[in-house]
N, C-alpha and C. Protein backbone atom coordinates (compact mmCIF):
# COMPACT_ATOMS: atom_id res chain seq x y z
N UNK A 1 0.81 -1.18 0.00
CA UNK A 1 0.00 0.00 0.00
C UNK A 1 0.86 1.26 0.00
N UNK A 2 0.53 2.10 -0.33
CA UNK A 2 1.47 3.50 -0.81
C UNK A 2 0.46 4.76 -0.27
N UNK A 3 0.83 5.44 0.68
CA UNK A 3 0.52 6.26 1.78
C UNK A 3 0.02 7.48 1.31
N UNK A 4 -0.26 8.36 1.96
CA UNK A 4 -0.19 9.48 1.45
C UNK A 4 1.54 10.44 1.58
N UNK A 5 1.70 10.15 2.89
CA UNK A 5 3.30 10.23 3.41
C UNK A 5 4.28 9.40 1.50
N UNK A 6 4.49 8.66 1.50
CA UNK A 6 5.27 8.32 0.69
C UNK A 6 4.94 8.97 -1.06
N UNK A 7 3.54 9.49 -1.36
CA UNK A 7 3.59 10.22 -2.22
C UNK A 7 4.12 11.60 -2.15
N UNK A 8 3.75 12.11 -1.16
CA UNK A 8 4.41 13.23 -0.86
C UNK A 8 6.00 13.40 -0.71
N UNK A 9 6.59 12.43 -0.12
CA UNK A 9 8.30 12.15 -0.83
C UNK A 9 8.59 12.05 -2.28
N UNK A 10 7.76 10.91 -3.16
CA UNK A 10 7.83 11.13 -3.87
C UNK A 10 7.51 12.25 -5.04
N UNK A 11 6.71 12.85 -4.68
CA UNK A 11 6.76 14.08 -5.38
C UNK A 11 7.63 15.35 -4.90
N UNK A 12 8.47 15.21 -3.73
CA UNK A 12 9.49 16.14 -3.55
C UNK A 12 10.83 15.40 -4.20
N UNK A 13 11.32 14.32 -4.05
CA UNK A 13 11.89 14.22 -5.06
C UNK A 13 11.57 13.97 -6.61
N UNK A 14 10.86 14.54 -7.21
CA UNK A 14 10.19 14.25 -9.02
C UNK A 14 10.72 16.22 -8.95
N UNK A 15 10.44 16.79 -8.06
CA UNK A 15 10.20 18.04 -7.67
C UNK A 15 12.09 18.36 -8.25
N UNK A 16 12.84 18.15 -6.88
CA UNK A 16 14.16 18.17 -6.62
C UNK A 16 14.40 17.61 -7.99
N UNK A 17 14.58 16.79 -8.70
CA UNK A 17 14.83 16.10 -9.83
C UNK A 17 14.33 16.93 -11.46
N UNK A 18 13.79 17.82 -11.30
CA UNK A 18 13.11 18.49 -12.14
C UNK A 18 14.05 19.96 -12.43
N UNK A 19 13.79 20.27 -11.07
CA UNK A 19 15.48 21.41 -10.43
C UNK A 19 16.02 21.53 -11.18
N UNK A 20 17.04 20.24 -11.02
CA UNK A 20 18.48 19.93 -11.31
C UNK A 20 18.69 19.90 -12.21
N UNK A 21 17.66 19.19 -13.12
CA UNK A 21 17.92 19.16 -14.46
C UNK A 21 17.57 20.21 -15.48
N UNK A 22 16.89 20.90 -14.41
CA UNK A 22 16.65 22.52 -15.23
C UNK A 22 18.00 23.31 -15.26
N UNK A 23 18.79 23.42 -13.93
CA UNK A 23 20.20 24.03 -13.84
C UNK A 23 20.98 23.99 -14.87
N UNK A 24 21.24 22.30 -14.85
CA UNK A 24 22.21 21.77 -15.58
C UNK A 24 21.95 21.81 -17.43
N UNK A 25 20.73 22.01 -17.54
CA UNK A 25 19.95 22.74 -18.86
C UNK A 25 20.76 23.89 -19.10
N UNK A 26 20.35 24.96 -18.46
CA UNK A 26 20.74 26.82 -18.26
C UNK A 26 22.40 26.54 -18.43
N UNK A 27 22.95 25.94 -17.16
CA UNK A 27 24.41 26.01 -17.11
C UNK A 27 25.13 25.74 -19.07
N UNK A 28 24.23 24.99 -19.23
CA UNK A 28 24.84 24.58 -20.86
C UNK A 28 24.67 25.55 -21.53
N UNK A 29 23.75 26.21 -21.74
CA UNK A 29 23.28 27.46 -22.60
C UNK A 29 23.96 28.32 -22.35
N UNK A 30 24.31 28.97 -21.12
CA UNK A 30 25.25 29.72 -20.90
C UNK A 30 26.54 29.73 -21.75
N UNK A 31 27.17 28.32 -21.87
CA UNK A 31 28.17 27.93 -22.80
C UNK A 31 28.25 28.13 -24.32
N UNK A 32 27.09 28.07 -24.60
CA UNK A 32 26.96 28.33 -26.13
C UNK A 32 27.13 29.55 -26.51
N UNK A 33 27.39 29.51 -27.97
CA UNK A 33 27.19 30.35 -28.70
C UNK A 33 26.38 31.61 -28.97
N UNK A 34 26.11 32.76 -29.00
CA UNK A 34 25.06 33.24 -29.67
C UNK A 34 25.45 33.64 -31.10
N UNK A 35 24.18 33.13 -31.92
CA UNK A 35 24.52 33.40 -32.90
C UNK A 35 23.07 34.71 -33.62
N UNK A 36 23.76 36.09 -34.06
CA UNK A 36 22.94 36.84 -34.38
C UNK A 36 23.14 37.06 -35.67
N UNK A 37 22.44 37.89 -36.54
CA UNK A 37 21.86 38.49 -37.57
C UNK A 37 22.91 39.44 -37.76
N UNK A 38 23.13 39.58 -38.84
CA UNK A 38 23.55 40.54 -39.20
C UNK A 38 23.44 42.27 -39.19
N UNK A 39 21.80 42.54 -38.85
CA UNK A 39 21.66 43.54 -38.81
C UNK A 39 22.12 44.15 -37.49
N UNK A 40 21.84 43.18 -36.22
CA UNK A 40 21.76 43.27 -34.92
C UNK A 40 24.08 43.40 -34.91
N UNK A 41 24.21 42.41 -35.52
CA UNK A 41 25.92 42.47 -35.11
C UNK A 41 26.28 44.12 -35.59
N UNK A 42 25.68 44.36 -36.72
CA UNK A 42 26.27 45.78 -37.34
C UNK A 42 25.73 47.01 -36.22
N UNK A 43 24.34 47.02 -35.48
CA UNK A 43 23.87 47.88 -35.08
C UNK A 43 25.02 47.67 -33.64
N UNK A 44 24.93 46.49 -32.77
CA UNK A 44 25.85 46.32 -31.43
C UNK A 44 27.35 46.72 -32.10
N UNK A 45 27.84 46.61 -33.15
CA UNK A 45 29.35 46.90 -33.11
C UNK A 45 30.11 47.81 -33.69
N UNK A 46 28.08 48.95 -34.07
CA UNK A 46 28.68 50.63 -34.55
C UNK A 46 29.98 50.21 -36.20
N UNK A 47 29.48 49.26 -37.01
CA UNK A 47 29.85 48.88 -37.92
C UNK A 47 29.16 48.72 -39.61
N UNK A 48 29.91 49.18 -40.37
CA UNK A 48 29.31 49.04 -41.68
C UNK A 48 29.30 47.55 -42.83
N UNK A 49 28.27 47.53 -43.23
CA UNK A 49 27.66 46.48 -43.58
C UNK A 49 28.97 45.44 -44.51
N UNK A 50 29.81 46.89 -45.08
CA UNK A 50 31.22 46.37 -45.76
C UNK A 50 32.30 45.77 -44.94
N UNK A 51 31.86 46.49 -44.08
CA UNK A 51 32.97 45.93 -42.41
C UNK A 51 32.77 44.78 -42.32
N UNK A 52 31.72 44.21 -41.76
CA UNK A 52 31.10 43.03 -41.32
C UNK A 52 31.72 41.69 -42.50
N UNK A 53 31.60 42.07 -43.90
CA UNK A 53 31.93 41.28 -44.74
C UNK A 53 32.78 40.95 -44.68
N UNK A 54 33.86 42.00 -44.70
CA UNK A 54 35.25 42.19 -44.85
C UNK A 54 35.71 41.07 -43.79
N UNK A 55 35.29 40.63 -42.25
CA UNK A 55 35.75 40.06 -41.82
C UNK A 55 35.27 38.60 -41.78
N UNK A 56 33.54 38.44 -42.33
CA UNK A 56 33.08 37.17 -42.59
C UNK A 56 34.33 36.65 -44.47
N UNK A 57 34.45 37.64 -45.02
CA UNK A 57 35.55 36.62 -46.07
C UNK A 57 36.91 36.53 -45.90
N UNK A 58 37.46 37.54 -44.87
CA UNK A 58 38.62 37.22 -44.37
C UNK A 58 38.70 36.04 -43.55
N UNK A 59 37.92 35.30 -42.80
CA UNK A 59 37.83 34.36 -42.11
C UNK A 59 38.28 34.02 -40.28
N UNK A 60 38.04 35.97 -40.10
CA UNK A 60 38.39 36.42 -38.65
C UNK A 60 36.95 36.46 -37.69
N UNK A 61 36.41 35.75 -38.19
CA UNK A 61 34.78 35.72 -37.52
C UNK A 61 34.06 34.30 -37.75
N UNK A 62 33.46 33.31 -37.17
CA UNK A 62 32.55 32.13 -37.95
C UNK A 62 31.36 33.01 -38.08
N UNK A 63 31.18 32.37 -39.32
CA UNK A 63 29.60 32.12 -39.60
C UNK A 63 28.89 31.74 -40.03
N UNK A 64 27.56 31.65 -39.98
CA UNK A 64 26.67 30.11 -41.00
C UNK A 64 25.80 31.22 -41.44
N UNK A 65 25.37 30.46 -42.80
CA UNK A 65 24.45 30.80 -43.83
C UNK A 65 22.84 30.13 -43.85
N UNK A 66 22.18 30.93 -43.17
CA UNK A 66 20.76 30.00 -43.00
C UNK A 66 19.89 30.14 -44.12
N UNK A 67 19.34 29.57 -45.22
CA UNK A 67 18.49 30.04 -46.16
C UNK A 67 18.97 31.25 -46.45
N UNK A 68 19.74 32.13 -46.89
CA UNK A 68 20.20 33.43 -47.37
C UNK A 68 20.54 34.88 -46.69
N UNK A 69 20.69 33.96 -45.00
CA UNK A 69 20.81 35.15 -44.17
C UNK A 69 21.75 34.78 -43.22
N UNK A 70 22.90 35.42 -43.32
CA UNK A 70 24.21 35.10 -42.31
C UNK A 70 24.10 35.35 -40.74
N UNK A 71 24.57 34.39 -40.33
CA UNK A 71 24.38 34.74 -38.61
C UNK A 71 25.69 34.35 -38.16
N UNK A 72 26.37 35.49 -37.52
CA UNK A 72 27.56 35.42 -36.70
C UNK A 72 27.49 35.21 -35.12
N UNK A 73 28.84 34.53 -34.94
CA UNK A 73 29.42 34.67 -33.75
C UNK A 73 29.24 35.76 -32.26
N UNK A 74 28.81 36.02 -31.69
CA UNK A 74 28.23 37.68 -31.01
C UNK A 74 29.95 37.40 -30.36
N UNK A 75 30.77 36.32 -29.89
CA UNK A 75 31.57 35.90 -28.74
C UNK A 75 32.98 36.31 -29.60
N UNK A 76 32.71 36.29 -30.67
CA UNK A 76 34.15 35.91 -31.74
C UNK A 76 34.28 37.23 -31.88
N UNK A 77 33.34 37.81 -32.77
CA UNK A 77 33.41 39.67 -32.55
C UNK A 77 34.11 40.02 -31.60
N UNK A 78 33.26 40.23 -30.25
CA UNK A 78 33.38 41.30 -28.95
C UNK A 78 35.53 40.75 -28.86
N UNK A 79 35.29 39.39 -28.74
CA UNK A 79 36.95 38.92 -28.96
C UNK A 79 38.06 39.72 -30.16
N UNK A 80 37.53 39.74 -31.33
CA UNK A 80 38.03 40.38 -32.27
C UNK A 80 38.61 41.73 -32.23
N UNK A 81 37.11 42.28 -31.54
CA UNK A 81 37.10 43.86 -31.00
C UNK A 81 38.23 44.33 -29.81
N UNK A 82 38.39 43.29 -28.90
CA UNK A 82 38.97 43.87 -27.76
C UNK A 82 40.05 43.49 -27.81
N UNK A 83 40.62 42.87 -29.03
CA UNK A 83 42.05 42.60 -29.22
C UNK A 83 42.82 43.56 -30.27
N UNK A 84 41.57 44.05 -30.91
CA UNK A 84 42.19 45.54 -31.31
C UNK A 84 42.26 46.76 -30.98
N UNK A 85 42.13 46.66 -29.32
CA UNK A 85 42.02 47.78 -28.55
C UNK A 85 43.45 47.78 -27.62
């Protein structure tokens, strides 16, 4: 027979277990990448649209081509940027 007491454990740990694996979710995301738009990288890095190129074909930036719209690195930039400061 299964109590009311022992559901109630069990649903604090389903609870606790739910947590954790939400953390350890976030903690990963944190790690990643962001990858933005082009319009948004040019507007955050006070940059012209020739700029931006200049360093997606020089090959001082990653970036992927989604259906016809480039999305960069936000991490590789700000890096780029503060090493030419």
């Amino acid at each position: 027979m299964v109590s009311k007491q022992d559901l109630e454990i069990f649903r604090i740990r389903i609870i606790a277990d739910i947590e954790q694996l939400l953390e350890v979710s976030h903690s990963h995301s944190k790690d990643e990448f962001d990858w933005l738009r082009s319009k948004a990288i040019r507007k955050m890095m006070d940059i012209s649209p020739a700029t931006l190129q200049n360093l997606r074909i020089t090959g001082k930036i990653r970036h992927k081509k989604i259906m016809g719209s480039y999305y960069y690195s936000r991490i590789d930039l700000l890096k780029l940027f503060e090493d030419e400061n």
